[in-house]
C-alpha atoms as a PDB file:
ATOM      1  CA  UNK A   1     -42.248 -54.962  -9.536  1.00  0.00           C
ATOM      2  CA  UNK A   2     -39.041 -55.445  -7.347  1.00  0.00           C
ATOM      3  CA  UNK A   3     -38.942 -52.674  -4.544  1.00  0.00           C
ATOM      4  CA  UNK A   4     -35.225 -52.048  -3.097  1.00  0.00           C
ATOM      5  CA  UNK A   5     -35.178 -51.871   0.771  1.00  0.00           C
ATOM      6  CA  UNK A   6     -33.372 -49.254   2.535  1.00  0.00           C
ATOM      7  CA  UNK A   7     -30.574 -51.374   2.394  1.00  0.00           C
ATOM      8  CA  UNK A   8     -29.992 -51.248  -1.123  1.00  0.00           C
ATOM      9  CA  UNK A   9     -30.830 -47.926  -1.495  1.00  0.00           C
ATOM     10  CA  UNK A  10     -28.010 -46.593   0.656  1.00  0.00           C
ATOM     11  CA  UNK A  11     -25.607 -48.826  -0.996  1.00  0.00           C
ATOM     12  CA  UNK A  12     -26.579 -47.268  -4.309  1.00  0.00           C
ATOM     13  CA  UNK A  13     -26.218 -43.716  -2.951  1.00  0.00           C
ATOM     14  CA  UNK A  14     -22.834 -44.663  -1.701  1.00  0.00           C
ATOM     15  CA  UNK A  15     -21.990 -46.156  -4.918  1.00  0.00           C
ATOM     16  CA  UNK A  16     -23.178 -42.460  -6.570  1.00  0.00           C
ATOM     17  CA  UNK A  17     -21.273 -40.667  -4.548  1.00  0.00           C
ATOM     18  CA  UNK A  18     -17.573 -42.194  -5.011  1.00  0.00           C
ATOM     19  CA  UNK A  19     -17.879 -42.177  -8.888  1.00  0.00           C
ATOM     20  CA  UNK A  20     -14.752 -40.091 -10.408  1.00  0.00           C
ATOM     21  CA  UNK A  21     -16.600 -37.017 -11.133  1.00  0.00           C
ATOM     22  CA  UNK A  22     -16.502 -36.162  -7.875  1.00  0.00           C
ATOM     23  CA  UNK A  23     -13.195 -34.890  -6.855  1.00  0.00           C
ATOM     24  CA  UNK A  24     -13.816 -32.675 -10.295  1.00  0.00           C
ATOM     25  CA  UNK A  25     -17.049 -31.136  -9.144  1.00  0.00           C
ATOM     26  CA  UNK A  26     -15.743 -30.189  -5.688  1.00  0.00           C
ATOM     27  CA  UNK A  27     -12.795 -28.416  -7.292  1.00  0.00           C
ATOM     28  CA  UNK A  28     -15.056 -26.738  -9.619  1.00  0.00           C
ATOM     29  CA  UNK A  29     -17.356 -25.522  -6.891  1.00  0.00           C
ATOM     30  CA  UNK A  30     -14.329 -24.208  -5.044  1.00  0.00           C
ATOM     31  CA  UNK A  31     -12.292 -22.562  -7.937  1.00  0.00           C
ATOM     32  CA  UNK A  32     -12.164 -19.365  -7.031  1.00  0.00           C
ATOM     33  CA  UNK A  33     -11.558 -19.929  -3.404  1.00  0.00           C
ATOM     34  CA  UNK A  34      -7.991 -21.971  -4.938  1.00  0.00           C
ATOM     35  CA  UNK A  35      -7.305 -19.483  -7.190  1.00  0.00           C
ATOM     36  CA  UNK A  36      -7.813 -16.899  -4.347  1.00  0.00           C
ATOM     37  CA  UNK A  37      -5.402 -18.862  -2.032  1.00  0.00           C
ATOM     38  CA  UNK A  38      -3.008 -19.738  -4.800  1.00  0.00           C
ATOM     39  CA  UNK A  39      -2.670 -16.051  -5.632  1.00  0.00           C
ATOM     40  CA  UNK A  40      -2.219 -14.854  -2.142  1.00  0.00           C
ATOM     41  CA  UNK A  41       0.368 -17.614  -1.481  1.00  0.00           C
ATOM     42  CA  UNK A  42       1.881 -16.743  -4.830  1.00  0.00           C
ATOM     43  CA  UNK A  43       2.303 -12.720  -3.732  1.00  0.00           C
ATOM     44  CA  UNK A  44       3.178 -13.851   0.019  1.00  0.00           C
ATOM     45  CA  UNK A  45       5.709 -15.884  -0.381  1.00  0.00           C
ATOM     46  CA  UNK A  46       8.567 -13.346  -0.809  1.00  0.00           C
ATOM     47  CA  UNK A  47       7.269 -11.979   2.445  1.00  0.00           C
ATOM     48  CA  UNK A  48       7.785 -14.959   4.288  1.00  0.00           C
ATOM     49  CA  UNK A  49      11.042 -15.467   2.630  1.00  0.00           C
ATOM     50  CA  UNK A  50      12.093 -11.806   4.208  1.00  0.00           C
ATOM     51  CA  UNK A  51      10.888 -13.116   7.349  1.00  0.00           C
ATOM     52  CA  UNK A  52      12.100 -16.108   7.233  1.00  0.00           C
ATOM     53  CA  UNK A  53      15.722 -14.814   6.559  1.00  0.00           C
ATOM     54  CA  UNK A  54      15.859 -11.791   9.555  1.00  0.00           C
ATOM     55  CA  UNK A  55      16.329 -14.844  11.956  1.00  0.00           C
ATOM     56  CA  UNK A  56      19.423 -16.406   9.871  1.00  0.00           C
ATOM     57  CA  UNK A  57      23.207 -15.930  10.357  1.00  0.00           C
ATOM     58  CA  UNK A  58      24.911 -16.002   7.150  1.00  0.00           C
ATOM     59  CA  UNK A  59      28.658 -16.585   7.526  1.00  0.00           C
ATOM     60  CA  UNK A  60      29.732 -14.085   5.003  1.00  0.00           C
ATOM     61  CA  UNK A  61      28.069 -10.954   3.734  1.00  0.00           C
ATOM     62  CA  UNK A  62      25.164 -12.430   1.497  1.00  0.00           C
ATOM     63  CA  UNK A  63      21.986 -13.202   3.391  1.00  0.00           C
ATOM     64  CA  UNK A  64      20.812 -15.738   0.043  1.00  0.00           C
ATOM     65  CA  UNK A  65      21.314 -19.057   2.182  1.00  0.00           C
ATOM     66  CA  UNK A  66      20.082 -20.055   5.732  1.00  0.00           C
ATOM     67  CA  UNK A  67      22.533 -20.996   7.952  1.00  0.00           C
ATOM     68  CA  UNK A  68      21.072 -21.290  11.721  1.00  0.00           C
ATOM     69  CA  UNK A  69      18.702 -19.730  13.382  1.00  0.00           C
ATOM     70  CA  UNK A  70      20.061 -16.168  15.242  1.00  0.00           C
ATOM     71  CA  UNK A  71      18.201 -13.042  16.980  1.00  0.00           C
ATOM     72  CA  UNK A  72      21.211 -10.834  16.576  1.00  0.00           C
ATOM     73  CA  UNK A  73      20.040  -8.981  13.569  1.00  0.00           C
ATOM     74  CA  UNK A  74      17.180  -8.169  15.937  1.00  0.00           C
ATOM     75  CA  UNK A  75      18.832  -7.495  19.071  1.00  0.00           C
ATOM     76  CA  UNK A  76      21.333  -5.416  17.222  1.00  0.00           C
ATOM     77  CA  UNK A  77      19.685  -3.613  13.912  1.00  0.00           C
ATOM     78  CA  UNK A  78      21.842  -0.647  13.407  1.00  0.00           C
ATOM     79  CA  UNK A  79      24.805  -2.641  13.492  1.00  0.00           C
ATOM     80  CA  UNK A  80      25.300  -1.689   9.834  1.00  0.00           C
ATOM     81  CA  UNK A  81      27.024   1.507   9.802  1.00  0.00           C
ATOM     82  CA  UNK A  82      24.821   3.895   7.552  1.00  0.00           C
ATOM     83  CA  UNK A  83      21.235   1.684   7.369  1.00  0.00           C
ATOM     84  CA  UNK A  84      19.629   3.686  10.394  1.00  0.00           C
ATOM     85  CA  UNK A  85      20.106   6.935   9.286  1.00  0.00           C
ATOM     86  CA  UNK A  86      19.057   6.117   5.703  1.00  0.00           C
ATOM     87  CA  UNK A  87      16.164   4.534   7.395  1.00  0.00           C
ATOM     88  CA  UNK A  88      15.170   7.494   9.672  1.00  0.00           C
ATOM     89  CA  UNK A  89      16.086   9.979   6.924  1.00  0.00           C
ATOM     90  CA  UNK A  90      13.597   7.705   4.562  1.00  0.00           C
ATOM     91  CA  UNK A  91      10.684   7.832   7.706  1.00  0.00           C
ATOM     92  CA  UNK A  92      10.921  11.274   7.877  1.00  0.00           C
ATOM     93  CA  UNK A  93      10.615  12.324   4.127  1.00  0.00           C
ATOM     94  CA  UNK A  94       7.947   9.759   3.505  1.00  0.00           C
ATOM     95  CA  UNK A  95       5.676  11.200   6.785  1.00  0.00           C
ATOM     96  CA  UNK A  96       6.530  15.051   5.109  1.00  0.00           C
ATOM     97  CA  UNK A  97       5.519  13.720   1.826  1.00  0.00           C
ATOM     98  CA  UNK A  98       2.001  12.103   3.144  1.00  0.00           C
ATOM     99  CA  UNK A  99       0.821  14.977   5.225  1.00  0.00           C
ATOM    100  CA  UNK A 100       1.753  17.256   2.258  1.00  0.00           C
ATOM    101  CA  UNK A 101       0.593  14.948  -0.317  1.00  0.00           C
ATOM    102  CA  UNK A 102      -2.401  14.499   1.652  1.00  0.00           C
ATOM    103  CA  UNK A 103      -3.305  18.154   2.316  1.00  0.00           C
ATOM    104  CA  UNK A 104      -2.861  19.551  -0.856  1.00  0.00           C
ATOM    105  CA  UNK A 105      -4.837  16.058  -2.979  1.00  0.00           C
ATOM    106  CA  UNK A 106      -8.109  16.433  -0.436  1.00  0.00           C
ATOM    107  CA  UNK A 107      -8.468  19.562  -1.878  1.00  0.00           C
ATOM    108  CA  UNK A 108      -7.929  19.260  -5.277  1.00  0.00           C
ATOM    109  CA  UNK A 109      -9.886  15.711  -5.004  1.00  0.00           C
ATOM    110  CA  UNK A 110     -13.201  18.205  -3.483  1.00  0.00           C
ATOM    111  CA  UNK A 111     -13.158  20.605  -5.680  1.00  0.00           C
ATOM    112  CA  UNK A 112     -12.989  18.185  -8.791  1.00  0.00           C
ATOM    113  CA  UNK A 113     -15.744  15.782  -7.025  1.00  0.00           C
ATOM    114  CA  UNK A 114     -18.064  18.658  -5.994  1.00  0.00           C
ATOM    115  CA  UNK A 115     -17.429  21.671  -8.471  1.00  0.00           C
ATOM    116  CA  UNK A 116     -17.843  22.502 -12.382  1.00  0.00           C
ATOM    117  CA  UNK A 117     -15.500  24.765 -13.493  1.00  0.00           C
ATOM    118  CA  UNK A 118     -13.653  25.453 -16.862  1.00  0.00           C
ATOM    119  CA  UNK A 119     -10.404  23.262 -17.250  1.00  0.00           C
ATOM    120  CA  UNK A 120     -11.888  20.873 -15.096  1.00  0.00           C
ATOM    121  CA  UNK A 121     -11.490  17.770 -17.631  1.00  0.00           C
ATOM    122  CA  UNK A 122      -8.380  18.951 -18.657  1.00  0.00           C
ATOM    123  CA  UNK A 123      -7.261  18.920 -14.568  1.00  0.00           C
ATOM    124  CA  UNK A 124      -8.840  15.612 -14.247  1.00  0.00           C
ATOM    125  CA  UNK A 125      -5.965  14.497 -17.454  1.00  0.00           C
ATOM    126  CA  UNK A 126      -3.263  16.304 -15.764  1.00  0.00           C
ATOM    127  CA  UNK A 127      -3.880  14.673 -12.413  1.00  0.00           C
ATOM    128  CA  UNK A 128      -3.357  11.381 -14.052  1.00  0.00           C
ATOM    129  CA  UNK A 129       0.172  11.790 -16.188  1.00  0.00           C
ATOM    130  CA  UNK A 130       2.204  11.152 -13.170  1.00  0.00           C
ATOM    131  CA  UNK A 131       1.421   8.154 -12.575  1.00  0.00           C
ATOM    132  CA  UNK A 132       0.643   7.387 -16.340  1.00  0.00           C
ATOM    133  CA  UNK A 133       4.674   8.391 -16.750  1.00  0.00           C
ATOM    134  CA  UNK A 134       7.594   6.071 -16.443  1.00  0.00           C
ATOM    135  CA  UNK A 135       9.255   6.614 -13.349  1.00  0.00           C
ATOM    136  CA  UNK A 136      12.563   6.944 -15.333  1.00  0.00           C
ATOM    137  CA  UNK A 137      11.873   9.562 -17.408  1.00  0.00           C
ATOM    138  CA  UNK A 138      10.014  11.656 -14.296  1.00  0.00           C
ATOM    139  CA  UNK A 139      12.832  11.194 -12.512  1.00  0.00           C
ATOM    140  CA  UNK A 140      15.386  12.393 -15.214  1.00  0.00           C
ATOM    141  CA  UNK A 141      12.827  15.160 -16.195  1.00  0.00           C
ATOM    142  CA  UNK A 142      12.731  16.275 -12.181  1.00  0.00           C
ATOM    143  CA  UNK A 143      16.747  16.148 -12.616  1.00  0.00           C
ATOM    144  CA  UNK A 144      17.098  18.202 -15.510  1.00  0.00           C
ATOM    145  CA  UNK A 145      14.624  20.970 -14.021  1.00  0.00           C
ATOM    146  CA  UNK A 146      16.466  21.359 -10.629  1.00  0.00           C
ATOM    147  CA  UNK A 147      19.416  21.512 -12.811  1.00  0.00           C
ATOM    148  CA  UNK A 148      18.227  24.230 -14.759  1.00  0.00           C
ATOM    149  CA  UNK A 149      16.810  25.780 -11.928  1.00  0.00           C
ATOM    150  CA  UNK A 150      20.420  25.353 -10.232  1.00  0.00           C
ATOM    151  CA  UNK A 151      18.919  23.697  -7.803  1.00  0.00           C
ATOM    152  CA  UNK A 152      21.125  21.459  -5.016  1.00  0.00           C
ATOM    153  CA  UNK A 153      20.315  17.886  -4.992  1.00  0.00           C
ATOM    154  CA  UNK A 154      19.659  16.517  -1.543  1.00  0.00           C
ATOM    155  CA  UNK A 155      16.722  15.929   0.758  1.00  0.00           C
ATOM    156  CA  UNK A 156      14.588  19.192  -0.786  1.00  0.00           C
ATOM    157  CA  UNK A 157      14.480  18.011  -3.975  1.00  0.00           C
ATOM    158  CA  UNK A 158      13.712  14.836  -3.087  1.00  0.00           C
ATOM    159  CA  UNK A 159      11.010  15.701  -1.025  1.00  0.00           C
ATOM    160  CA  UNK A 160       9.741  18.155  -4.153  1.00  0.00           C
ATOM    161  CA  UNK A 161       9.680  14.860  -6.143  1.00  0.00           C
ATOM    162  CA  UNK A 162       7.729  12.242  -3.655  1.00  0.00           C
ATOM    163  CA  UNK A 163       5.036  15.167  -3.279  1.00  0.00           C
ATOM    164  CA  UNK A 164       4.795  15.612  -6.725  1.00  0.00           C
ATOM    165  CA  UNK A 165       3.735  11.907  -7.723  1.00  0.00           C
ATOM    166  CA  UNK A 166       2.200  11.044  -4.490  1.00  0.00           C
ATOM    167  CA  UNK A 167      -0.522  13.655  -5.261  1.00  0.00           C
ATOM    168  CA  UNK A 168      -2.279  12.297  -8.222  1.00  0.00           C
ATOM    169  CA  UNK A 169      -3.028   8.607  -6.103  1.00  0.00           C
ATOM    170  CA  UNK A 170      -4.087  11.101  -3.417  1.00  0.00           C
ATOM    171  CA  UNK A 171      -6.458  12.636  -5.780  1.00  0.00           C
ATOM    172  CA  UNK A 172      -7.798   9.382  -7.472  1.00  0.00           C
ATOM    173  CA  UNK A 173      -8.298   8.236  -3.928  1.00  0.00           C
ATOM    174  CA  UNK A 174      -9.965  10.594  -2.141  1.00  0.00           C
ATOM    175  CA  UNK A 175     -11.982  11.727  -5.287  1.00  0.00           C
ATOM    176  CA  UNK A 176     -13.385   8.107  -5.701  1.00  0.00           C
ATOM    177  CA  UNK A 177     -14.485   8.068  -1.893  1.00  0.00           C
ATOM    178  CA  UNK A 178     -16.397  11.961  -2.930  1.00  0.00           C
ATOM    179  CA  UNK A 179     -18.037  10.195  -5.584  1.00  0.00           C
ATOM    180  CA  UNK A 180     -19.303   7.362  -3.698  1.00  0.00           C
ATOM    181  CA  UNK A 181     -20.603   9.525  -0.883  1.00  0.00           C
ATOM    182  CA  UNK A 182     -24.896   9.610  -0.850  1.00  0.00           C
ATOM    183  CA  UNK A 183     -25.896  13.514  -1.504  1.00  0.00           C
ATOM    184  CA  UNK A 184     -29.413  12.991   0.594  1.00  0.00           C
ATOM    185  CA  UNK A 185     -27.231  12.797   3.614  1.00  0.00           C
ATOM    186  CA  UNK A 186     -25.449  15.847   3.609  1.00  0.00           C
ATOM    187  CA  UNK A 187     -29.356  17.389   2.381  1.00  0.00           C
ATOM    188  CA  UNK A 188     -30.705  16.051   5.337  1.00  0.00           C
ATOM    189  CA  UNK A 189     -28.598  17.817   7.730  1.00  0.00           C
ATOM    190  CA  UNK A 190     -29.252  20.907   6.158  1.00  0.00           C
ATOM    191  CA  UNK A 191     -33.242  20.022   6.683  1.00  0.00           C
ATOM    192  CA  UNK A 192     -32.258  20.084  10.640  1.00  0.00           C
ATOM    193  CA  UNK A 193     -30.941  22.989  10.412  1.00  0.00           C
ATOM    194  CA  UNK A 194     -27.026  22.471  10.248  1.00  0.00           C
ATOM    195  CA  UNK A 195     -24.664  24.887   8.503  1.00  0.00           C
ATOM    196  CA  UNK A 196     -22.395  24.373   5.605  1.00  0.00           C
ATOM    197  CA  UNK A 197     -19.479  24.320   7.903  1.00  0.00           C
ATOM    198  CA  UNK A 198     -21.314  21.797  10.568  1.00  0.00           C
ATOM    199  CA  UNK A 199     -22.588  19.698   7.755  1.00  0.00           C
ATOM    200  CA  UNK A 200     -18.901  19.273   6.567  1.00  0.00           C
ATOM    201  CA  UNK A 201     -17.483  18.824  10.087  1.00  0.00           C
ATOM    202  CA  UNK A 202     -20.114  16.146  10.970  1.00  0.00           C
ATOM    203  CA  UNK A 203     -21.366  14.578   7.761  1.00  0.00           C
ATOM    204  CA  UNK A 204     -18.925  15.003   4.600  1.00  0.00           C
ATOM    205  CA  UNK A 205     -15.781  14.614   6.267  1.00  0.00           C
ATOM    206  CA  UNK A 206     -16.320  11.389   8.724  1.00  0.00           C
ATOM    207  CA  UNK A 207     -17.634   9.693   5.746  1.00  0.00           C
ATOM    208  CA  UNK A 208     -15.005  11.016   3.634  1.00  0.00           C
ATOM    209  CA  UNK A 209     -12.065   9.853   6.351  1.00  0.00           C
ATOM    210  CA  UNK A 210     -11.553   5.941   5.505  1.00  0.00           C
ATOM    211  CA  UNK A 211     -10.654   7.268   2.019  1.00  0.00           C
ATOM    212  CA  UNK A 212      -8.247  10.044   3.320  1.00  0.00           C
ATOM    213  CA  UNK A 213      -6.929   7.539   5.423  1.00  0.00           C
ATOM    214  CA  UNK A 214      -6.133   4.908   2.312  1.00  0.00           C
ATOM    215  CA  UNK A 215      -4.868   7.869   0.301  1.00  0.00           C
ATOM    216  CA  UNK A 216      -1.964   8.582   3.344  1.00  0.00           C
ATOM    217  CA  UNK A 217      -1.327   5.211   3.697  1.00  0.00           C
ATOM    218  CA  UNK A 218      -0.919   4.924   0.003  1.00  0.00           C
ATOM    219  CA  UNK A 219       1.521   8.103   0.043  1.00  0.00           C
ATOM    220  CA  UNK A 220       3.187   7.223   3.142  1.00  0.00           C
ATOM    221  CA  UNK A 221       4.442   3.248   1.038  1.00  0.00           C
ATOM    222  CA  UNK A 222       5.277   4.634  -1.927  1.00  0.00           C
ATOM    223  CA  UNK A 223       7.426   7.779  -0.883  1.00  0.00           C
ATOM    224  CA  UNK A 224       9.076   5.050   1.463  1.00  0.00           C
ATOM    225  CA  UNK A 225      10.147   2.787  -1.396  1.00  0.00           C
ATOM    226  CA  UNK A 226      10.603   4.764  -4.322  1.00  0.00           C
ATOM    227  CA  UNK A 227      14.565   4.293  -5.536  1.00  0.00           C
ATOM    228  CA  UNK A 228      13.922   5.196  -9.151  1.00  0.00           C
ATOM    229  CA  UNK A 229      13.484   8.810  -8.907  1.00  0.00           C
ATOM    230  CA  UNK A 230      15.228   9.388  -5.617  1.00  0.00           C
ATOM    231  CA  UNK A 231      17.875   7.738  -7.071  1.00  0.00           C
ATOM    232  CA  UNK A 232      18.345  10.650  -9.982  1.00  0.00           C
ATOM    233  CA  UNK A 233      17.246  13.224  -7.519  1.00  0.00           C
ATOM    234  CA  UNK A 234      19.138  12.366  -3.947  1.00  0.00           C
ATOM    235  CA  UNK A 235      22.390  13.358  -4.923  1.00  0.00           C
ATOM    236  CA  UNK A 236      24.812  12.256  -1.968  1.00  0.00           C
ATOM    237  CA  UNK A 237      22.062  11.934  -0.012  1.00  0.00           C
ATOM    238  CA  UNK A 238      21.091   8.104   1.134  1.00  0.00           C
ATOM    239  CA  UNK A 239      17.830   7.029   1.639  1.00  0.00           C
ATOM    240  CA  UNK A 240      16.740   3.460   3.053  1.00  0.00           C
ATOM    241  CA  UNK A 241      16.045   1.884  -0.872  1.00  0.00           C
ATOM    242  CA  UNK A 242      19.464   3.610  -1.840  1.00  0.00           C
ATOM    243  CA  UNK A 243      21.283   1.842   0.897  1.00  0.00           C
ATOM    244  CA  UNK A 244      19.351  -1.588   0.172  1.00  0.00           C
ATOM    245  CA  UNK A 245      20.585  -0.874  -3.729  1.00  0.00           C
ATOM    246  CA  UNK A 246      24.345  -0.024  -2.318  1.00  0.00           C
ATOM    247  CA  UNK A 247      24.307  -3.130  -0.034  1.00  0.00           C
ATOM    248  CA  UNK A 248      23.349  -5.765  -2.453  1.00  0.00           C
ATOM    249  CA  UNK A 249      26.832  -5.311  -4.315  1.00  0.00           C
ATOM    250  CA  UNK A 250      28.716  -5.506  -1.659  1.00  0.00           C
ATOM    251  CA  UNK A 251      26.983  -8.020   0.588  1.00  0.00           C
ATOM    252  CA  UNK A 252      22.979  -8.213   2.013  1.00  0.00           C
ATOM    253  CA  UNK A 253      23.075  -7.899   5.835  1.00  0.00           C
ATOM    254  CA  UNK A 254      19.909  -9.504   7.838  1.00  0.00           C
ATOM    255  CA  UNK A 255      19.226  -6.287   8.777  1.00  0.00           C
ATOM    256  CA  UNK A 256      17.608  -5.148   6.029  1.00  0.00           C
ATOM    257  CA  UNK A 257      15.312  -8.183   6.152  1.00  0.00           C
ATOM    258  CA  UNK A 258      14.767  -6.786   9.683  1.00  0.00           C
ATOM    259  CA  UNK A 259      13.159  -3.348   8.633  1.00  0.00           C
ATOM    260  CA  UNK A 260      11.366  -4.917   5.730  1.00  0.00           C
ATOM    261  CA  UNK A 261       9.661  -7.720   8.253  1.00  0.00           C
ATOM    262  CA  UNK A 262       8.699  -4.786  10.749  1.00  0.00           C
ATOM    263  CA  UNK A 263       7.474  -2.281   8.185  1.00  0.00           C
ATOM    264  CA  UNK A 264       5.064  -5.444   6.807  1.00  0.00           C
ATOM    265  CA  UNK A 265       4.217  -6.346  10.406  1.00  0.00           C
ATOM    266  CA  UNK A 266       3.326  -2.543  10.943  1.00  0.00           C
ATOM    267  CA  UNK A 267       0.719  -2.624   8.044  1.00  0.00           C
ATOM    268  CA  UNK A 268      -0.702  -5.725   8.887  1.00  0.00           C
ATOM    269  CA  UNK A 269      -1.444  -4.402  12.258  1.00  0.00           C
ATOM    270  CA  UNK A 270      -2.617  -1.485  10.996  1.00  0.00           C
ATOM    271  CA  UNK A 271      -4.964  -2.828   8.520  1.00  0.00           C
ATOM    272  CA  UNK A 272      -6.386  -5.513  11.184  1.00  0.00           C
ATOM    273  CA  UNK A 273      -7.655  -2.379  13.249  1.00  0.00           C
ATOM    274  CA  UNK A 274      -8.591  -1.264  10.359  1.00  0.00           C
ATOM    275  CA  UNK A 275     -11.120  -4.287   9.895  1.00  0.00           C
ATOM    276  CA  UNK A 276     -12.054  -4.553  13.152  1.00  0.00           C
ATOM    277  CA  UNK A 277     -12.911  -0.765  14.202  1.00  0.00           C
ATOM    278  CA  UNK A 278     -15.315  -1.014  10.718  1.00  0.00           C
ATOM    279  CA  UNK A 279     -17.116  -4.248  11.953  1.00  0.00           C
ATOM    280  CA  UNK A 280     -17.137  -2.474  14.927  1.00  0.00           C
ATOM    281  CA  UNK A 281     -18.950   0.504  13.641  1.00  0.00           C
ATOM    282  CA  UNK A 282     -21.216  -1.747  11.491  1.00  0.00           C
ATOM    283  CA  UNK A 283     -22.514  -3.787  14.368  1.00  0.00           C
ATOM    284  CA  UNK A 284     -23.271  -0.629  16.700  1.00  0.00           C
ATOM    285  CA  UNK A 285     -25.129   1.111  13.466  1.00  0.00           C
END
């Protein structure tokens, strides 16, 4: 019987190796991690090309084709007359909105995570139509109350309305962190001796803080963005997304790809903390 030397048998493993299946099986053992990437790229890439065009110099008014590389629209970003003050006006209602929002849905989020009381399913379905609702016919419906109500359009009712659909994603939020949360903990600080109000303090409300924290954030992007129902409920008032709406017939400055590359550079910053205080907090427990 023939024996192959070492020789041979490396040959024949190299031979094994560069048959044509293999290019397939590597992409089948890293599928997902492609699709992962391709997806990512796929949701990124108007992002970059935001980025991308805050540094150009358009000769005309439409920022749709590069032209040369230029700081100005950062050295100078209020240079469009009326963007700031949209911008700052938008800032401000968004922050009211969150801390509102935000108040008002931790409570509502505890007492349907932790209580039983009658009209509690029927809460639960309520909390849920707003953002079940097309965002036309909330904002028309929000129009034709203050209407009714004889109610001034302007940076109230505006307010009124970015509470009112920021609360139900603060609810779902906050509620899913209540319901994720391990009972024996809070039980065991009782056991030494802690209070309801201590137990809360100490036990139920750091663990309950990453979700409140997601729920602002949350509030905080989509009272900043929202042009559907600001738009039927602003009046003469001008917000940031009603000024980007006004612009783009008339002309698309670079500084609106200015704010829009800061406010994504902002969350990416924030959400690297994020990451790293958690590791953090993980590695020292």
């Amino acid at each position: 019987m023939a024996v192959q030397t070492p020789t041979q048998s490396t040959k024949i493993a190299r031979v094994g190796s560069a048959r044509p299946g293999g290019p397939i099986r590597w992409i089948r053992a890293h599928i997902v991690p492609l699709g992962a990437g391709a997806a990512l790229l796929y949701m990124f890439l108007p992002i970059f090309v935001v980025v991308a065009f805050s540094f150009n110099r358009p000769n005309g008014r439409y920022n749709d084709k590069w032209v040369r590389f230029s700081t100005n629209a950062w050295q100078h970003p209020c240079a469009v007359s009326g963007m700031c003050s949209g911008l700052k006006l938008s800032l401000t209602i968004g922050l009211i909105a969150t801390v509102v929002s935000v108040i008002l849905g931790t409570l509502v989020a505890f007492a349907l995570g932790r209580y039983r009381f009658r009209g509690r399913s029927a809460t639960n379905l309520l909390i849920f139509m707003p953002m079940a609702t097309p965002e036309v016919v909330m904002g028309s419906s929000l129009l034709a109350l203050f209407v009714m109500l004889r109610v001034q359009s302007g940076t109230m009712t505006i307010l009124i309305a970015h509470i009112m659909f920021c609360l139900s994603f603060v609810v779902v939020t906050v509620k899913a962190r209540i319901a994720a949360l391990d009972p024996r903990l809070e039980q065991a600080a009782m056991d030494l001796y802690a209070n309801e109000r201590v137990t809360f303090w100490k036990i139920t409300f750091p663990l309950v803080l990453p979700g409140i924290v997601a729920a602002a954030l949350l509030a905080f992007s989509l009272s900043f963005d929202d042009f559907i129902i600001t738009y039927f409920n602003s009046g003469a008032t001008v917000t940031f997304p009603i000024f980007v709406w006004g612009a783009a017939n008339h002309g698309t400055p670079p500084q609106i790809n200015v704010v829009g590359a800061t406010m994504f550079l902002v969350s990416l910053v924030v959400v690297i903390v994020g990451q790293v205080s958690s590791s953090r907090r993980r590695k020292k427990a």
